[in-house]
Protein backbone atom coordinates (compact mmCIF):
# COMPACT_ATOMS: atom_id res chain seq x y z
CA UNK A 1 51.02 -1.80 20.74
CA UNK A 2 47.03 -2.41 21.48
CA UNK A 3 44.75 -2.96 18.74
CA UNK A 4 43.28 0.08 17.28
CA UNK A 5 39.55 -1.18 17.11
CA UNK A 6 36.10 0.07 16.40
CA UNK A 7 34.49 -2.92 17.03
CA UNK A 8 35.00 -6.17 18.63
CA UNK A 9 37.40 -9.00 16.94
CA UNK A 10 37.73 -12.64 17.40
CA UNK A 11 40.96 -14.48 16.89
CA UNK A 12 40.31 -17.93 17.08
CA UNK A 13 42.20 -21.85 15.44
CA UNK A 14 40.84 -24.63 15.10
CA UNK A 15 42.09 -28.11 15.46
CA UNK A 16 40.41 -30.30 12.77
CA UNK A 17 40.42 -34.41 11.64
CA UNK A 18 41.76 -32.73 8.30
CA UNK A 19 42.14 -30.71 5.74
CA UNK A 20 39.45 -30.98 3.35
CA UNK A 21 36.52 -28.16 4.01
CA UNK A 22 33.62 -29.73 3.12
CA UNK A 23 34.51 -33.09 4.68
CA UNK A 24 35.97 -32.71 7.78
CA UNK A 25 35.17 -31.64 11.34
CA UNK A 26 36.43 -29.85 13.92
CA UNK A 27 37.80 -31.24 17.20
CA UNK A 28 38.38 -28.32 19.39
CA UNK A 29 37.74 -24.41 18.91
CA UNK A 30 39.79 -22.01 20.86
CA UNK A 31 37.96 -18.18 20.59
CA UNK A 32 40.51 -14.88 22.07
CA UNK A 33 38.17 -11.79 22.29
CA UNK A 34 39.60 -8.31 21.99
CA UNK A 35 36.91 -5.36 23.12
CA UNK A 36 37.58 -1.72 21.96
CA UNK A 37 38.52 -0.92 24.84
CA UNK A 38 41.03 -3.63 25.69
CA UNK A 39 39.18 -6.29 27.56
CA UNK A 40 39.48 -9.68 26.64
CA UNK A 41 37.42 -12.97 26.98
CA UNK A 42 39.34 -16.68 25.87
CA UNK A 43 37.04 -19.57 25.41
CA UNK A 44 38.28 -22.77 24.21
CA UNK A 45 36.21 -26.06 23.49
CA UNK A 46 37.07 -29.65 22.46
CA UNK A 47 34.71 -31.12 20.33
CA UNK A 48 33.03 -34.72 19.19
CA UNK A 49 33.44 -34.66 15.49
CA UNK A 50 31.00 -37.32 14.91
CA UNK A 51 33.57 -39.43 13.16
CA UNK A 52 36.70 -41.22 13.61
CA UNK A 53 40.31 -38.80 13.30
CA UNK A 54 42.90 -40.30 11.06
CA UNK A 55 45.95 -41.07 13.23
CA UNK A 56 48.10 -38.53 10.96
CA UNK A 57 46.02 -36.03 11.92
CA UNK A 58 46.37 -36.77 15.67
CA UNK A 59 50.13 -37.01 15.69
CA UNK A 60 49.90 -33.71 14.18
CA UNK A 61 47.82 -32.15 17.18
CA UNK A 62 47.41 -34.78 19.90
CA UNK A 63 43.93 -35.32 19.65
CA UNK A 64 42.42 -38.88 19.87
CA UNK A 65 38.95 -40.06 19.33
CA UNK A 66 39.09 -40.59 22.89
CA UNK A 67 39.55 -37.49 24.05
CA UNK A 68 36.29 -35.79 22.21
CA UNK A 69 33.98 -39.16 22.72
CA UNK A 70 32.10 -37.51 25.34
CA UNK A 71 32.81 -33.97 24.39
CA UNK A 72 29.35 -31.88 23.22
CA UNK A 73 29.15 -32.11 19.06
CA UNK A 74 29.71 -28.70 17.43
CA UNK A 75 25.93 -28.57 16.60
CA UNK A 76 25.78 -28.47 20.34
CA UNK A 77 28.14 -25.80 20.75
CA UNK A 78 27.26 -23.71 17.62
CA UNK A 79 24.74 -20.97 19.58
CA UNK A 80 27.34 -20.45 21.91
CA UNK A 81 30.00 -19.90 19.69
CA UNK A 82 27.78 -17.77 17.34
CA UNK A 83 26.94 -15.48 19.76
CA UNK A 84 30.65 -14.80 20.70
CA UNK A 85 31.73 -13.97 17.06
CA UNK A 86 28.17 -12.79 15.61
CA UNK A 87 28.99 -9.07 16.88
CA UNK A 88 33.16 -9.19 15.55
CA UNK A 89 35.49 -9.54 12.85
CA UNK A 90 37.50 -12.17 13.12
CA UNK A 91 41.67 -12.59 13.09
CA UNK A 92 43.58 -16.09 12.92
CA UNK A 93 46.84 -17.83 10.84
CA UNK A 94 45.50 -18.70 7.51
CA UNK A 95 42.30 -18.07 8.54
CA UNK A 96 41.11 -16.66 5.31
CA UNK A 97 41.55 -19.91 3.20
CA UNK A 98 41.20 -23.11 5.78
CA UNK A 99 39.49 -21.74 9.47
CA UNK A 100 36.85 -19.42 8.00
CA UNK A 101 35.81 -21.35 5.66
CA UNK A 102 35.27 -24.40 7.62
CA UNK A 103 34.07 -23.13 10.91
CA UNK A 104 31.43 -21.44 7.47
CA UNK A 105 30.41 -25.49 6.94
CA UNK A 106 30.08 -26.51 10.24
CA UNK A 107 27.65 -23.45 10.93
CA UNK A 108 25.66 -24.34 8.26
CA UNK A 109 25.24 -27.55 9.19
CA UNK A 110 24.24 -26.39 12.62
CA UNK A 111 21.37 -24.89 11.14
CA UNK A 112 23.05 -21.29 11.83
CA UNK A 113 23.13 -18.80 8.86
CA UNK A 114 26.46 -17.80 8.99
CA UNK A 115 28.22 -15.24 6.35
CA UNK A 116 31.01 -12.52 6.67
CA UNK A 117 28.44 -9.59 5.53
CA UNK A 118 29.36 -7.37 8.32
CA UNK A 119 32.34 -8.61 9.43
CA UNK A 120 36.10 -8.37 8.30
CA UNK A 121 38.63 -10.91 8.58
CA UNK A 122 42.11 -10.59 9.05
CA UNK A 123 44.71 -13.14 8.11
CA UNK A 124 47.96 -12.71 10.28
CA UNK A 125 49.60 -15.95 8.38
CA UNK A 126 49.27 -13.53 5.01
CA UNK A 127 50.46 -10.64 6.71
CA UNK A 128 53.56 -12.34 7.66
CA UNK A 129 54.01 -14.02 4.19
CA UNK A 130 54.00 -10.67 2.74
CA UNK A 131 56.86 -9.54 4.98
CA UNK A 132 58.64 -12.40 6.14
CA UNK A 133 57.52 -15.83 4.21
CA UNK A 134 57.51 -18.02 7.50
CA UNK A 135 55.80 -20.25 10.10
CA UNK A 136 53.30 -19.73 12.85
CA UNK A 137 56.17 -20.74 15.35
CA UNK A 138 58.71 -18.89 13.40
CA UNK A 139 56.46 -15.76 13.39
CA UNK A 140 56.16 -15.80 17.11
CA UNK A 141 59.99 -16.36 17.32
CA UNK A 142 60.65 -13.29 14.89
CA UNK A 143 58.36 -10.71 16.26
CA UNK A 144 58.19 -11.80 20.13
CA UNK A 145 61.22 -13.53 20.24
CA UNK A 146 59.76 -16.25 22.30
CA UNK A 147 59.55 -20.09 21.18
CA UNK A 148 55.99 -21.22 21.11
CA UNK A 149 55.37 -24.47 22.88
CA UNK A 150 51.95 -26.66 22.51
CA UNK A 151 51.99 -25.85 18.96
CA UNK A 152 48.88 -27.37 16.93
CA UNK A 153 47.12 -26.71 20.45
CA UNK A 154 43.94 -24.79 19.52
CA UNK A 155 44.62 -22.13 22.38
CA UNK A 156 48.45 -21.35 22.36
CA UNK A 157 48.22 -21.03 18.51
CA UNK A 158 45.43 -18.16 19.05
CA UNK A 159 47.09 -16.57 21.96
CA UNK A 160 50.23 -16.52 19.26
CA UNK A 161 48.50 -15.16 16.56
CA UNK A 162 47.15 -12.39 18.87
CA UNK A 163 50.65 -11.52 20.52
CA UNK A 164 52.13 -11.64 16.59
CA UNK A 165 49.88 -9.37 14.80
CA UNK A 166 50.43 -6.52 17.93
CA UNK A 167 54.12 -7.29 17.56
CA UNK A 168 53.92 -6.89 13.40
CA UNK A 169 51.97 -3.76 14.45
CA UNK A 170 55.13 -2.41 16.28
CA UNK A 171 57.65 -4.24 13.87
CA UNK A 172 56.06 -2.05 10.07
CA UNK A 173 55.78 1.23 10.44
CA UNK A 174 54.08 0.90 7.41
CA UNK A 175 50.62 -1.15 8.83
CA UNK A 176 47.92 1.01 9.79
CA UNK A 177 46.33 -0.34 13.15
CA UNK A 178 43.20 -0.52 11.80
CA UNK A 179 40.83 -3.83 11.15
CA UNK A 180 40.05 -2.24 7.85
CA UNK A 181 43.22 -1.93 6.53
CA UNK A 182 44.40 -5.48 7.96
CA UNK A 183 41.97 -7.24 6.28
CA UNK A 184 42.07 -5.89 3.06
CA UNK A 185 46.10 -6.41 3.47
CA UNK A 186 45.68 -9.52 4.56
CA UNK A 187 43.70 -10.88 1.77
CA UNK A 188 44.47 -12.87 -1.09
CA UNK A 189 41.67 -12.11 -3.98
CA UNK A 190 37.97 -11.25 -3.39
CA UNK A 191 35.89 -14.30 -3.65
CA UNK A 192 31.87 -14.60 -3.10
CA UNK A 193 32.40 -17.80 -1.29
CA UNK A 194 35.09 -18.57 0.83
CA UNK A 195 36.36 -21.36 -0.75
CA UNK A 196 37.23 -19.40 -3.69
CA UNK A 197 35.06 -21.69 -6.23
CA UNK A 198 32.91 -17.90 -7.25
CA UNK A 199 35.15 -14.55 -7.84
CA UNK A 200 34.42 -11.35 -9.52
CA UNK A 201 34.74 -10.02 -12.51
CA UNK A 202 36.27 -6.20 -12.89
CA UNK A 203 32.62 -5.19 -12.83
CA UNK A 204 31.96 -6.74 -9.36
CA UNK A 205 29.79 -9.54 -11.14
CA UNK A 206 29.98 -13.05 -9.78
CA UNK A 207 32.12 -15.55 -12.36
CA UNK A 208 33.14 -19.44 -11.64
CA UNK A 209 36.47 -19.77 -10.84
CA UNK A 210 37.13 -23.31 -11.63
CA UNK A 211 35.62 -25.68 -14.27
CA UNK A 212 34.64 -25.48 -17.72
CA UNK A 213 33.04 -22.62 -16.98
CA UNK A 214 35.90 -20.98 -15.50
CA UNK A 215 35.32 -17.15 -15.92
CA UNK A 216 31.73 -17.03 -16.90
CA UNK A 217 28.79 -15.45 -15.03
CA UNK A 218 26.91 -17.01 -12.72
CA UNK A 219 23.79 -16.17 -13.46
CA UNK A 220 24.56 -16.77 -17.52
CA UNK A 221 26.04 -20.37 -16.65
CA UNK A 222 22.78 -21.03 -14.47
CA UNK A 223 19.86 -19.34 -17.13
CA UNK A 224 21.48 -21.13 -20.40
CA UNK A 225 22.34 -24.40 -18.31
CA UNK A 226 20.07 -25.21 -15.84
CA UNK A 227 21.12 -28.70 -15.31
CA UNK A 228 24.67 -27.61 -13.97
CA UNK A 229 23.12 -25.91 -10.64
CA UNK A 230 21.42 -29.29 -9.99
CA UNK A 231 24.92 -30.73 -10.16
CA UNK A 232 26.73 -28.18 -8.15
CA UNK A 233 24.06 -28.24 -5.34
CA UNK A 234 24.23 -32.52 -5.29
CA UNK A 235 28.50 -32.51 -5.79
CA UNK A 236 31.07 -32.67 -3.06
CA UNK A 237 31.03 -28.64 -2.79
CA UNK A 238 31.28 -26.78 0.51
CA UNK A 239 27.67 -25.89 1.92
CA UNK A 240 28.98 -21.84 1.84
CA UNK A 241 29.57 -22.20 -1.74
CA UNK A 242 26.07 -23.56 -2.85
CA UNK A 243 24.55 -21.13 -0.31
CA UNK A 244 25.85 -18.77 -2.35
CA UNK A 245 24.91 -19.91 -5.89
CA UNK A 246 20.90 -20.34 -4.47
CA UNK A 247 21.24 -16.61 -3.66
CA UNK A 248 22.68 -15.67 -6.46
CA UNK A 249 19.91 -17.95 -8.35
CA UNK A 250 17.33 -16.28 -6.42
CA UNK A 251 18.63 -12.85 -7.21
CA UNK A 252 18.25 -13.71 -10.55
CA UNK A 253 14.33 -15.07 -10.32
CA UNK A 254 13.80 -11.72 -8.28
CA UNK A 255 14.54 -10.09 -11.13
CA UNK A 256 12.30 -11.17 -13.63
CA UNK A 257 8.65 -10.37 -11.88
């Protein structure tokens, strides 16, 4: 079963030195493009992350500082990669909570202001969870009953992703083939940034989600206690996050003239 699209979508993985959002980098980028109309365009790119990779991470994917010393640096490679996703949504394996949000930090940084305004994202890895509770490899085994080989390599993992969500299309009768529907099933809770550090409220009202101020407003937090933006926007907090608290602090000044 194709895609039922309206608009172009992006499945991409990343290959990273780690884990951590705001502090590491990413060492290659491998972008599948899926057109309405079933066309497709695969770009993959290894990439200098400006600092050394922990040897547990390579064992994991097989990437060595070697390998990406003379490799462009993703600020290099940023416009390119923008303006292959800037027109999409986007699809990966637990995209929503680490790829998203870090390819988000490494835009920024690039100088490229990046958000997911007009675009949906749909998590595969979530999809499968909700059905199955499983792997990457075993989802590929399940629905396409083929064993996936180079796994952690950037490009089999998104060609995987992309055969697995048109095979969980066939597999549930119940999953519209729609982008809409898929990411809004594929989604965990509704967060402001994607790191999940500002939610909502039942009345669609930005709250902290962590911290002594767990469950407040925003904008209440910020007006009585000034102080604690200046920390947020100085502390070890993704770049997407405290883009989104300045907007939401310049919503607020808006208001008041």
């Amino acid at each position: 079963m194709e895609l039922n699209l309206k608009k172009p979508i992006c499945f991409f993985d990343l290959e990273t030195t780690g884990i951590n959002i705001a502090k590491d980098r990413i060492v290659e980028i491998s972008i599948l493009k899926v057109f309405p109309n079933g066309n497709k365009e695969s770009f993959t790119w290894r990439v200098n992350p400006e600092m050394s990779i922990p040897k547990a991470t390579t064992e994991i994917h097989g990437i060595t500082d070697e390998m990406v010393a003379n490799e462009p640096t993703f600020k290099e490679l940023a416009p390119k990669v923008y303006a292959l996703i800037k027109d999409s949504d986007l699809g990966g394996f637990n995209s929503n909570r680490f790829d998203i949000p870090l390819l988000a930090e490494e835009m920024l940084r690039a100088e490229i202001d990046f958000d997911m305004k007009k675009a949906l994202s749909v998590d595969v890895q979530t999809i499968f969870h909700k059905k199955e509770k499983r792997t990457l490899e075993a989802a590929y085994k399940f629905y396409c009953d083929q064993d996936l080989t180079d796994a952690h390599s950037a490009e089999a993992d998104t060609n995987a992703t992309y055969e697995v969500l048109k095979a969980q299309l066939e597999h549930y009768d119940d999953l519209e083939n729609d982008v809409n529907y898929l990411a809004a099933f594929s989604s965990h809770k509704n967060f402001a940034d994607f790191a999940g550090y500002i939610g909502y409220n039942k009345n669609g009202e930005e709250i902290f989600s962590f911290g002594k101020h767990r469950g407040a407003l925003v904008e209440e937090v910020m007006e009585k206690e000034p102080g604690y933006f200046g920390w947020l926007q100085n502390a070890d907090f993704p770049l997407y996050t405290k883009k989104v608290l300045t907007s939401i602090k310049l919503r607020k000044l808006n208001t008041k003239f």
